[in-house]
N, C-alpha and C. Protein backbone atom coordinates (compact mmCIF):
# COMPACT_ATOMS: atom_id res chain seq x y z
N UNK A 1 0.84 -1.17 0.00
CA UNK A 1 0.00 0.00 0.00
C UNK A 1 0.88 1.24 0.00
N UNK A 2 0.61 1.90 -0.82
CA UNK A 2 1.52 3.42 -1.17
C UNK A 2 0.85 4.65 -0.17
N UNK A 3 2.15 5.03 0.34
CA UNK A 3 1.28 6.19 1.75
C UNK A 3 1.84 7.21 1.06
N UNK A 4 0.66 8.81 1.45
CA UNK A 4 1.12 9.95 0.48
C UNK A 4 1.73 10.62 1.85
N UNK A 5 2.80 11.02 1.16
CA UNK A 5 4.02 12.41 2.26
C UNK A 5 3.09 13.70 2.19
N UNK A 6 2.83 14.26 3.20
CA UNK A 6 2.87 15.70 2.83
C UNK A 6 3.43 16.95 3.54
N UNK A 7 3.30 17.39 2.79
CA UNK A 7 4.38 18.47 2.87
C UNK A 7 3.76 19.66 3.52
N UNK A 8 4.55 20.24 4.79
CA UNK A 8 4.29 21.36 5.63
C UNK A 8 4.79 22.66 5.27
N UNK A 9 4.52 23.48 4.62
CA UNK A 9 4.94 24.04 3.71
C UNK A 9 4.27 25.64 4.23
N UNK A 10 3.82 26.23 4.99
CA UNK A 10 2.54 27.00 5.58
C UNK A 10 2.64 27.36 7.24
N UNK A 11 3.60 28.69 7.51
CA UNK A 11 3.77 28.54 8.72
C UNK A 11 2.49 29.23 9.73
N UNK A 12 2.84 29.19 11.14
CA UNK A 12 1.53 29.31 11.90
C UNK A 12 2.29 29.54 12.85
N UNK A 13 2.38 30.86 13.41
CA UNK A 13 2.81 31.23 14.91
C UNK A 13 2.16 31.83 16.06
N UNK A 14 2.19 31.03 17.37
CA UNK A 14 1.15 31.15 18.10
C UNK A 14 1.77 31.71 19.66
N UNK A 15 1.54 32.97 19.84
CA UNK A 15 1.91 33.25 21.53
C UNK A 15 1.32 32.63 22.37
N UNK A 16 2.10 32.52 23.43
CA UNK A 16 1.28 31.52 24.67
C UNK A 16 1.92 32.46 25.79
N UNK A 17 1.53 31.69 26.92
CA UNK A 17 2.39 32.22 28.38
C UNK A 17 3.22 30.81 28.28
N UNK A 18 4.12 31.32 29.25
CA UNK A 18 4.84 30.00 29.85
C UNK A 18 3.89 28.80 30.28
N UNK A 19 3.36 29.12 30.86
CA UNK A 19 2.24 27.98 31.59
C UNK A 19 1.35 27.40 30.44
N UNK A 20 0.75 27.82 29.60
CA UNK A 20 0.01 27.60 28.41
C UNK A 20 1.37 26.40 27.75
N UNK A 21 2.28 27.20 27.47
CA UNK A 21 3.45 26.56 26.19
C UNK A 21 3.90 24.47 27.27
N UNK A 22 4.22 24.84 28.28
CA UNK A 22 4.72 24.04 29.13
C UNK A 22 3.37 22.34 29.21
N UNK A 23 2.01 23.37 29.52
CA UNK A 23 0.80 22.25 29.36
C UNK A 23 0.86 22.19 27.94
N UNK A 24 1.21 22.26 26.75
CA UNK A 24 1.15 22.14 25.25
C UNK A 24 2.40 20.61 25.82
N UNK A 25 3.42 21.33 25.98
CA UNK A 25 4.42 20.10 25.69
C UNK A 25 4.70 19.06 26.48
N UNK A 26 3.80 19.24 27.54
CA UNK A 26 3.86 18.17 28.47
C UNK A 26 2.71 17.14 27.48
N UNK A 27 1.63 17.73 26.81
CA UNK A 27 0.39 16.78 26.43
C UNK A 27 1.45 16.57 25.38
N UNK A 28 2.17 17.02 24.48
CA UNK A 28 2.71 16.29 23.33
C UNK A 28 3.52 15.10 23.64
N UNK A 29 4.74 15.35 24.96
CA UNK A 29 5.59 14.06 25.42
C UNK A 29 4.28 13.02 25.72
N UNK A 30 3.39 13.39 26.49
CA UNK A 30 2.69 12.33 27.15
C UNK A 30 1.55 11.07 25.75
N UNK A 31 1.56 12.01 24.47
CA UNK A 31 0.77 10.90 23.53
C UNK A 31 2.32 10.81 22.53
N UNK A 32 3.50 10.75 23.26
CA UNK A 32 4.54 10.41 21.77
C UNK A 32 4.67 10.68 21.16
N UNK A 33 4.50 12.45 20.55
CA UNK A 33 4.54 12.67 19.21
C UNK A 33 4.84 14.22 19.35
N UNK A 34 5.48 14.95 18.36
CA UNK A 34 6.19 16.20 18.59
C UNK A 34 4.88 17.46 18.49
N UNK A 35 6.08 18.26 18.69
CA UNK A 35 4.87 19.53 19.04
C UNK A 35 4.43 20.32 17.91
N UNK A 36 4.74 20.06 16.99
CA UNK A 36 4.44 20.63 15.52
C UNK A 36 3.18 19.48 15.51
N UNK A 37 3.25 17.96 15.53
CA UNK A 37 2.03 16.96 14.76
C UNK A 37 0.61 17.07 16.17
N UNK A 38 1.57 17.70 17.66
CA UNK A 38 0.24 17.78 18.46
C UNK A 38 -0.56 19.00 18.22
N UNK A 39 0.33 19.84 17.85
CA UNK A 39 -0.29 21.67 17.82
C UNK A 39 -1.23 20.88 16.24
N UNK A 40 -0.91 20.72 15.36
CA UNK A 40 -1.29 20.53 14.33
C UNK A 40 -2.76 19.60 14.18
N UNK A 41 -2.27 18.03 14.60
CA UNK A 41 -3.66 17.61 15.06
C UNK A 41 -4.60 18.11 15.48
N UNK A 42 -4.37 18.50 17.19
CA UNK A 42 -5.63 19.07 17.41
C UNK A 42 -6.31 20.69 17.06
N UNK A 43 -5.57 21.15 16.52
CA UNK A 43 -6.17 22.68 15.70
C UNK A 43 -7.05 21.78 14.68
N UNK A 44 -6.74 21.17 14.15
CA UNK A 44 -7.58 20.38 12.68
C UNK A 44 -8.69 19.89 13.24
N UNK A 45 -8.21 18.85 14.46
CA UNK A 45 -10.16 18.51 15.12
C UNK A 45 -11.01 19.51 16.13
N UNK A 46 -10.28 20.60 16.37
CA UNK A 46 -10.91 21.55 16.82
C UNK A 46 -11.81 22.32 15.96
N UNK A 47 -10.86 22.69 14.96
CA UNK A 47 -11.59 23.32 13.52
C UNK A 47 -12.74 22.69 13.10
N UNK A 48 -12.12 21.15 12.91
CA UNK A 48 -13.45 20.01 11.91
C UNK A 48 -14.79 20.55 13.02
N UNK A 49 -14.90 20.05 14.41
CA UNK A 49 -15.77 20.21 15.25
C UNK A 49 -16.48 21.70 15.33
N UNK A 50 -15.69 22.71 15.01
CA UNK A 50 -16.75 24.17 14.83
C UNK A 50 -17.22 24.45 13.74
N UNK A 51 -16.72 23.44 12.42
CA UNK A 51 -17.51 23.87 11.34
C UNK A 51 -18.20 22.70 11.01
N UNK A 52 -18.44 21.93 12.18
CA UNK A 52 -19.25 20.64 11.79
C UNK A 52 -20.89 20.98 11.22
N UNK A 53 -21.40 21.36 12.14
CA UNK A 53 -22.89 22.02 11.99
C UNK A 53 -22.86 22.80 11.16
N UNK A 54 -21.64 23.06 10.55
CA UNK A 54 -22.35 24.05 9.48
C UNK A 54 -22.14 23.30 8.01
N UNK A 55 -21.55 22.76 7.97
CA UNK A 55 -21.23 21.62 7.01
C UNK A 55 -22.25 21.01 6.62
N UNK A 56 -22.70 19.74 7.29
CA UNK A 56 -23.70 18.89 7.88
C UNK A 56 -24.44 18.67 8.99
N UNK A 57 -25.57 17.65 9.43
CA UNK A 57 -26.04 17.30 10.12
C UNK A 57 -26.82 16.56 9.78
N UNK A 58 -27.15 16.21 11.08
CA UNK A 58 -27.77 14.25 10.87
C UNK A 58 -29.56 14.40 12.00
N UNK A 59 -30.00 14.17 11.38
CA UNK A 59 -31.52 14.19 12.31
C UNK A 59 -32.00 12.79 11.86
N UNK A 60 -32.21 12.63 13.54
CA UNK A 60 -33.08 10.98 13.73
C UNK A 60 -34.02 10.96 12.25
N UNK A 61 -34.71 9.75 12.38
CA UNK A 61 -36.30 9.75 11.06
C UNK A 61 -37.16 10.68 11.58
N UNK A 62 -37.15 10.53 13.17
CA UNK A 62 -38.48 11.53 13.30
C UNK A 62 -38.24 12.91 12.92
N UNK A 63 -36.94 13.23 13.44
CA UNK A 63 -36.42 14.84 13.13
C UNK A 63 -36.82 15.20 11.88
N UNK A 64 -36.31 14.30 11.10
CA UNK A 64 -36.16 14.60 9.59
C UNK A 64 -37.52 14.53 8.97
N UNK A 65 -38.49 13.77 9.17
CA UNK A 65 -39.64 13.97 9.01
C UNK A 65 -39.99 15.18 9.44
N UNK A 66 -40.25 15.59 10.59
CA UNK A 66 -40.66 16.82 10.73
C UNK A 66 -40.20 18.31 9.94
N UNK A 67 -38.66 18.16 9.76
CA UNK A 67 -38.27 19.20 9.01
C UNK A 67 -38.13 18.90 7.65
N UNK A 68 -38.99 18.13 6.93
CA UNK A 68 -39.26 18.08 5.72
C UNK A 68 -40.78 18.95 5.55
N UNK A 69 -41.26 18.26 6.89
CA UNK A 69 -42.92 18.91 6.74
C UNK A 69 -42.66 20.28 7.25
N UNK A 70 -41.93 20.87 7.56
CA UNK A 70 -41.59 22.78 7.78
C UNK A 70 -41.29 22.83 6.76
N UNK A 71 -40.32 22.40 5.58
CA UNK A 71 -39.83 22.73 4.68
C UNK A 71 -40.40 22.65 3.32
N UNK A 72 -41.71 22.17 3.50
CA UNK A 72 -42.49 21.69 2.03
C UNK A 72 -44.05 22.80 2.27
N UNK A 73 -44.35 23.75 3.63
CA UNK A 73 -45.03 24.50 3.79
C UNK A 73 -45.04 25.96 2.81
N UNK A 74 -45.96 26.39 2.45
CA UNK A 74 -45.40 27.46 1.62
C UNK A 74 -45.08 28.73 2.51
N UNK A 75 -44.01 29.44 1.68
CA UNK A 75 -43.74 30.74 2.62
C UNK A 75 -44.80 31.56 2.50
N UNK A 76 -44.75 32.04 3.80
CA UNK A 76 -45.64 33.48 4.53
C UNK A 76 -45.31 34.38 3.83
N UNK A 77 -46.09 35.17 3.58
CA UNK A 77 -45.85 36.85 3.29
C UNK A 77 -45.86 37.42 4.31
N UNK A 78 -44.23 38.39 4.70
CA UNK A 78 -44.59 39.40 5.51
C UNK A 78 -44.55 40.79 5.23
N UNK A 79 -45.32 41.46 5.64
CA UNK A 79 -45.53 42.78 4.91
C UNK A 79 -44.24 43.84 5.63
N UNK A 80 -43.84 43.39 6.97
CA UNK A 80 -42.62 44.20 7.05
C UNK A 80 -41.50 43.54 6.70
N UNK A 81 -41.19 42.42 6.52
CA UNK A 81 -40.12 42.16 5.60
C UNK A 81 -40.03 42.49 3.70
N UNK A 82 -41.32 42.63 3.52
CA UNK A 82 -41.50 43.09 1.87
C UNK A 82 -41.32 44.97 2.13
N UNK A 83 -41.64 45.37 2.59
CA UNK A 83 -41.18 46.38 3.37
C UNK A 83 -40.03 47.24 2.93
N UNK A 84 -39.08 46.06 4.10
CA UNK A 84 -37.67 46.19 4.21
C UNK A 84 -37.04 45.96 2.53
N UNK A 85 -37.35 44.95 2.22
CA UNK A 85 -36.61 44.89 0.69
C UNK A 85 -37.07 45.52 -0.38
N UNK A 86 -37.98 46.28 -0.30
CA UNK A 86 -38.57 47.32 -1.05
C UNK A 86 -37.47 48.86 -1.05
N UNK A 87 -37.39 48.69 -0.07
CA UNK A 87 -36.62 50.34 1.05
C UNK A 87 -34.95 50.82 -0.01
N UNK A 88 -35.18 51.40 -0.46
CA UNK A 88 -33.64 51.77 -0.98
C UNK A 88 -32.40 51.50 -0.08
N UNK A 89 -31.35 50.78 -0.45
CA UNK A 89 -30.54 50.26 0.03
C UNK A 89 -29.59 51.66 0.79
N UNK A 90 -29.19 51.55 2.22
CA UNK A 90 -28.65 52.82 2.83
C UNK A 90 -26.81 53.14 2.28
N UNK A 91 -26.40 51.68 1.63
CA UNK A 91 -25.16 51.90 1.36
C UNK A 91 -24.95 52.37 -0.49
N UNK A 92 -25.79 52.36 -1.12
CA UNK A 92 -25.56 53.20 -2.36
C UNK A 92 -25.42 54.57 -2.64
N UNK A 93 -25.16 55.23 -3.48
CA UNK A 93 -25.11 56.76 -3.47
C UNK A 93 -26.64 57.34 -4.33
């Protein structure tokens, strides 16, 4: 099986305190692996995890049933939102 290299190529510099930098490299000695692949790992599953929900999401059958039946309702007219998009835009000249 052929494994792909990749290449770190993209730097990233991060201030800490002493105390911050010290708990960084104590968690890197303690899972075996240097402080570039721990800083690196977990920024990536930190990241994946805050743009999860916005990505995707997963709703049970019932969920999803239900927000099919919100979503197949026809839209409301609102007269102050038709209003608003009527209104000349405040940032043109």
């Amino acid at each position: 099986m052929a494994t792909s290299i990749r290449t770190r190529d993209k730097r990233l510099e991060v201030r800490t305190t002493l105390e911050e930098r010290n708990l960084i490299n104590r968690a890197a000695e303690e899972v075996g692996t240097d402080l570039t692949s721990f800083v690196v790992t977990n920024l990536v599953d930190a990241s994946r995890q805050v743009l999860a929900d916005r990505d995707h999401f997963v709703l049970s059958s019932e969920a999803a049933k239900h927000w099919d039946k919100m979503n197949n309702l026809p839209a409301r007219e609102l007269d102050s939102l038709r209003r608003l998009m009527n209104r000349p835009s405040p940032f043109t000249e």
